[in-house]
PDB file of N, CA and C in Angstrom:
ATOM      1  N   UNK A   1     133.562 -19.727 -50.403  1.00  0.00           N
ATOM      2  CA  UNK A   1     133.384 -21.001 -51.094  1.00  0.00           C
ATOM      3  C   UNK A   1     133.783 -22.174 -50.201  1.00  0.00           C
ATOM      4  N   UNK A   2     134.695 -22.217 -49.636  1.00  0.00           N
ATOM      5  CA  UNK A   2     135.370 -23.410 -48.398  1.00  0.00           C
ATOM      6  C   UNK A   2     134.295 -23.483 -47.707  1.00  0.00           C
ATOM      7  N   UNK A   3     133.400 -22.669 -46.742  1.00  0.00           N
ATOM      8  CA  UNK A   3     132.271 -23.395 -46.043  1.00  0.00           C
ATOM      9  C   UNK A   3     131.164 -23.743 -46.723  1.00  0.00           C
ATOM     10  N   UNK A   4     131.077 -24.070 -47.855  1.00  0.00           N
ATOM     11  CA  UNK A   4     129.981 -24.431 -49.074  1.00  0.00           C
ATOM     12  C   UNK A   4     130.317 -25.832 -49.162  1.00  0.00           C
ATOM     13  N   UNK A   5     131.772 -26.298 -49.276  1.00  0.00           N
ATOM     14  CA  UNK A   5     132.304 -27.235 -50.036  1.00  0.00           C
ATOM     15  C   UNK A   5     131.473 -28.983 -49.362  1.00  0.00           C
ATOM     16  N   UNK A   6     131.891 -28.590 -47.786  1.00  0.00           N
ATOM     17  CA  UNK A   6     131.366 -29.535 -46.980  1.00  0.00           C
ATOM     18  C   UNK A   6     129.870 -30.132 -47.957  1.00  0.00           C
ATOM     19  N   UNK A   7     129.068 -29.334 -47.725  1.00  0.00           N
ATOM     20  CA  UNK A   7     127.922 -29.363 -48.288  1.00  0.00           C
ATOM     21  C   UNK A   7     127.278 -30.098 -49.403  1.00  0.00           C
ATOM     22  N   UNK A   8     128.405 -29.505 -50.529  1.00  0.00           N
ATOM     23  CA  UNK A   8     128.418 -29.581 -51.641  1.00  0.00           C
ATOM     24  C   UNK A   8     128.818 -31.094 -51.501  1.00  0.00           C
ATOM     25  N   UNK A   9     129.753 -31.853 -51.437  1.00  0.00           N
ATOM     26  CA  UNK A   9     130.311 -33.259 -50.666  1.00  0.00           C
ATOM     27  C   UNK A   9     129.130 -33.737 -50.132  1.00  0.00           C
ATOM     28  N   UNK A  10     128.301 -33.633 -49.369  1.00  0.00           N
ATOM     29  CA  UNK A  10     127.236 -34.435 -48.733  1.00  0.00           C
ATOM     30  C   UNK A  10     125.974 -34.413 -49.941  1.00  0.00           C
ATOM     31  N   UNK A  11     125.780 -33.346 -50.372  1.00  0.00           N
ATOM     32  CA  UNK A  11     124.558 -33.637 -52.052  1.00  0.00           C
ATOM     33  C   UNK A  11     125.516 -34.347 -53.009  1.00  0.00           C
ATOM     34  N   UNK A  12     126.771 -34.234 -53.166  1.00  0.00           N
ATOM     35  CA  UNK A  12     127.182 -35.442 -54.395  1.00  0.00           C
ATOM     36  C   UNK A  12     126.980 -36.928 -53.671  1.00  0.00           C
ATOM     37  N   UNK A  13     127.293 -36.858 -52.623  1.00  0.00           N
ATOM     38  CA  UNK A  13     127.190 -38.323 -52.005  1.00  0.00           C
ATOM     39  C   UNK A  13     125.601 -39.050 -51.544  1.00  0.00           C
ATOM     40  N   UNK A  14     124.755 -37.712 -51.838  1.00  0.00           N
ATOM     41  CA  UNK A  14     122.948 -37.731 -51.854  1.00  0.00           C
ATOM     42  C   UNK A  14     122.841 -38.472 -53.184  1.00  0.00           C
ATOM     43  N   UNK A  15     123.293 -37.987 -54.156  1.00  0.00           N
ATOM     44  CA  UNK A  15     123.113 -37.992 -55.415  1.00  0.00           C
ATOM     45  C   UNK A  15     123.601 -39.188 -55.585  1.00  0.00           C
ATOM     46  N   UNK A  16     125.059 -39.529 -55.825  1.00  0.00           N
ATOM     47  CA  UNK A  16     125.667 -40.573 -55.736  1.00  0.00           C
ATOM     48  C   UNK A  16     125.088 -41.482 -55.515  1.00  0.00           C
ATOM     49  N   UNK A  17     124.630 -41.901 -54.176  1.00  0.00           N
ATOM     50  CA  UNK A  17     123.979 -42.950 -53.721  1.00  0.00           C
ATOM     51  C   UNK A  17     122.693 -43.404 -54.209  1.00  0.00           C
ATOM     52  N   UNK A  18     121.823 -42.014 -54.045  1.00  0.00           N
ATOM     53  CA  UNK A  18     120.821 -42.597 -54.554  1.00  0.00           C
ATOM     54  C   UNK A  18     120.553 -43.405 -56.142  1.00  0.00           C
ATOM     55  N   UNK A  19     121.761 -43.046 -57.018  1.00  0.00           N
ATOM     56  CA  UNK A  19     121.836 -43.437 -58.528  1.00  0.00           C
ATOM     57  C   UNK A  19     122.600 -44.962 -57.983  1.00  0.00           C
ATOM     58  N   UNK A  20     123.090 -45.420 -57.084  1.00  0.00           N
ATOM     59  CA  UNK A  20     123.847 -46.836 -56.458  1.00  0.00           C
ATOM     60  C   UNK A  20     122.155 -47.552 -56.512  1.00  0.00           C
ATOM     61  N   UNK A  21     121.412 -46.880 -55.666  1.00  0.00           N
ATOM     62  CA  UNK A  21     120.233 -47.321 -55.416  1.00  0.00           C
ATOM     63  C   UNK A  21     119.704 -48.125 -56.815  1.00  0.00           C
ATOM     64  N   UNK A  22     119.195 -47.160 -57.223  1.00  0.00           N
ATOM     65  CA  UNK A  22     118.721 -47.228 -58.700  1.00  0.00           C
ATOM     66  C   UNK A  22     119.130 -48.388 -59.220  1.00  0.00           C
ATOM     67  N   UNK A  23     120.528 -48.073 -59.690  1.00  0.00           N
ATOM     68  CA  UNK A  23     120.867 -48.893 -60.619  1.00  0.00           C
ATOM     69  C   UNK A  23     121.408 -50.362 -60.075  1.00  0.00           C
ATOM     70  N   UNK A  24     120.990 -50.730 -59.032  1.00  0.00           N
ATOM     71  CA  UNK A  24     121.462 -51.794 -57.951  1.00  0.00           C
ATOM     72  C   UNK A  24     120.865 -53.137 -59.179  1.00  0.00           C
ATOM     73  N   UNK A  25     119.658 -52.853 -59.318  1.00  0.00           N
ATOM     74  CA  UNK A  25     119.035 -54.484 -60.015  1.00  0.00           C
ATOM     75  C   UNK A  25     119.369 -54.621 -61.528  1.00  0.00           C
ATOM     76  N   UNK A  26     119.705 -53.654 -61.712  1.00  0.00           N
ATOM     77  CA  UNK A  26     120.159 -53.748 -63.571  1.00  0.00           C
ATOM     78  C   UNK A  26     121.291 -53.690 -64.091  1.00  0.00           C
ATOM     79  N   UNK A  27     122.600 -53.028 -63.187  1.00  0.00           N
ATOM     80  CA  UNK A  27     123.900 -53.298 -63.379  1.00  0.00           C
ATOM     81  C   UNK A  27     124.378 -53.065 -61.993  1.00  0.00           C
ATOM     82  N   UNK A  28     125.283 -54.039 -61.537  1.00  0.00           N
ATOM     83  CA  UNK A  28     125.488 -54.516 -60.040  1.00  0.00           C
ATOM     84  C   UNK A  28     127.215 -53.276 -60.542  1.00  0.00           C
ATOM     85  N   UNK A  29     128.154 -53.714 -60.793  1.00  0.00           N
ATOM     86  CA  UNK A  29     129.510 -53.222 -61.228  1.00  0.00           C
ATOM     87  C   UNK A  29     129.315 -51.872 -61.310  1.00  0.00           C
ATOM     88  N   UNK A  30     128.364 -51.226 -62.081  1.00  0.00           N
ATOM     89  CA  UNK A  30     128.493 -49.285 -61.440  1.00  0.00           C
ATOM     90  C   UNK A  30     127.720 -48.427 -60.637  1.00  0.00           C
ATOM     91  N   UNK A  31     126.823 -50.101 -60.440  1.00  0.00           N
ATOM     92  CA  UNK A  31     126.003 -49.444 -58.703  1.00  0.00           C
ATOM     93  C   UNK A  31     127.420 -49.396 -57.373  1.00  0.00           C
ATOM     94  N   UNK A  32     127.849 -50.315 -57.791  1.00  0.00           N
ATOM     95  CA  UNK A  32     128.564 -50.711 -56.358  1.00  0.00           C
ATOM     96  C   UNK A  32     130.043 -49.631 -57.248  1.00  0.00           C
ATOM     97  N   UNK A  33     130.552 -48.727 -57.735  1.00  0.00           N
ATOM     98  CA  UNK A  33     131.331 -47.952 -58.398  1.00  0.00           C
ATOM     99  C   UNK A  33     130.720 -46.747 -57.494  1.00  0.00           C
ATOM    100  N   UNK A  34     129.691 -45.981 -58.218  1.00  0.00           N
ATOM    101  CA  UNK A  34     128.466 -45.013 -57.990  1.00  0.00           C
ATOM    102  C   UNK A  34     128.786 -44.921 -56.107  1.00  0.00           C
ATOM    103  N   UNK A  35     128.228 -46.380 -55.508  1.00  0.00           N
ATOM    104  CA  UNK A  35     127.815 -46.427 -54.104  1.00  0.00           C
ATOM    105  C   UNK A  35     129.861 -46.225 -53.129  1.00  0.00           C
ATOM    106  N   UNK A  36     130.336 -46.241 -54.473  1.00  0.00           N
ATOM    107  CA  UNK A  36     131.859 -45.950 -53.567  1.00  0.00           C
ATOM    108  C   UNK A  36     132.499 -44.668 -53.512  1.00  0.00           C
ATOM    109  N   UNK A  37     132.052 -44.278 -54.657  1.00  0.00           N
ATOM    110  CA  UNK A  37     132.118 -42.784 -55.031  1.00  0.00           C
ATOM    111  C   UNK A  37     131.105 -41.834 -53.870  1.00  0.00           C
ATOM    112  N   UNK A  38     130.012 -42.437 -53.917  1.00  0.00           N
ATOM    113  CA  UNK A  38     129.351 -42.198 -52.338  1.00  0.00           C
ATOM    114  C   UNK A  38     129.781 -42.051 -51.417  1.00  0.00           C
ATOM    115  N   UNK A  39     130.421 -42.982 -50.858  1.00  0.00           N
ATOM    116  CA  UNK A  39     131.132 -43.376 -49.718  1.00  0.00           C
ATOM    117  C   UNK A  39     132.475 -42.433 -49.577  1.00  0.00           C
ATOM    118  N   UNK A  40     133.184 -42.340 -50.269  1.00  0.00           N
ATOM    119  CA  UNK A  40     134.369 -41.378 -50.189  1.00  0.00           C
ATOM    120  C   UNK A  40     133.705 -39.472 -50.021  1.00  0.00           C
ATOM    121  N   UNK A  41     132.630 -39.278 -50.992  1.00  0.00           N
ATOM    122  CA  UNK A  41     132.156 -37.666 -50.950  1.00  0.00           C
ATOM    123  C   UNK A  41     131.976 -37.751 -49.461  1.00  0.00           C
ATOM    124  N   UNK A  42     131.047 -38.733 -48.879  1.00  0.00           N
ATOM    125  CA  UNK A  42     129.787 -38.882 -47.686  1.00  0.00           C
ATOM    126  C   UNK A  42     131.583 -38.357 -46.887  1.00  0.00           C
ATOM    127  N   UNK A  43     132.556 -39.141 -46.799  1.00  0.00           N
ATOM    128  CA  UNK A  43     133.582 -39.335 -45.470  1.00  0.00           C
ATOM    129  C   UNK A  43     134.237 -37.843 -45.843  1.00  0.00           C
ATOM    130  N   UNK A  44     134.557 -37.567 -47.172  1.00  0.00           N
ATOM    131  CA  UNK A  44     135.102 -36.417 -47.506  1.00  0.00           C
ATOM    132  C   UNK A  44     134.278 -34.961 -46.869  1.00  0.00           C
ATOM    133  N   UNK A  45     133.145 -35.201 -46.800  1.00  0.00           N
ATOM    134  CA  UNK A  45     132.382 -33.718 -46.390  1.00  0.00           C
ATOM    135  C   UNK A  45     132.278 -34.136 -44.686  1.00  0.00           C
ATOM    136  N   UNK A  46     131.889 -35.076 -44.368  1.00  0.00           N
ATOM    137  CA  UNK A  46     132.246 -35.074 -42.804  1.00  0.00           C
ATOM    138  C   UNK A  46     133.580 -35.080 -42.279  1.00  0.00           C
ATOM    139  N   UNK A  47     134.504 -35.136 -42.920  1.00  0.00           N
ATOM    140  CA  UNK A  47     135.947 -34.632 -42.331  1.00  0.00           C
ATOM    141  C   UNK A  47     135.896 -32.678 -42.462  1.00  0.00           C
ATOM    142  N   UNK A  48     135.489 -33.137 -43.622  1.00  0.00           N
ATOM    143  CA  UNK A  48     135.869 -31.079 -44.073  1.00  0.00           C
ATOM    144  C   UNK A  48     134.723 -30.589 -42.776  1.00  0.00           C
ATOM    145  N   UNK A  49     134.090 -30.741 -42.096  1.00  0.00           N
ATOM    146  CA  UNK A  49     133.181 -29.836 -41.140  1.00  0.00           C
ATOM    147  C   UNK A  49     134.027 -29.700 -40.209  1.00  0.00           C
TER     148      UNK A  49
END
């Protein structure tokens, strides 16, 4: 499961982001929430490699 995890961290931060995307023009406050939660998975799975 530990060499999965990385992984798993880079599709939540796929996911993540792309819903930042989305919801960028219709609510700014849980795009930019969403796009931070991004940002921490994205740094979290490139440390864990």
């Amino acid at each position: 499961m530990r060499e999965f995890l990385p992984v798993i961290l880079l599709a939540v931060a796929g996911f993540l982001g792309g819903g930042a995307y989305a919801m960028w023009r219709t609510a700014r406050v849980p795009a930019v929430l969403l796009g931070a939660g991004a940002v921490l998975a994205l740094v979290g799975g490139l440390l864990w490699i």
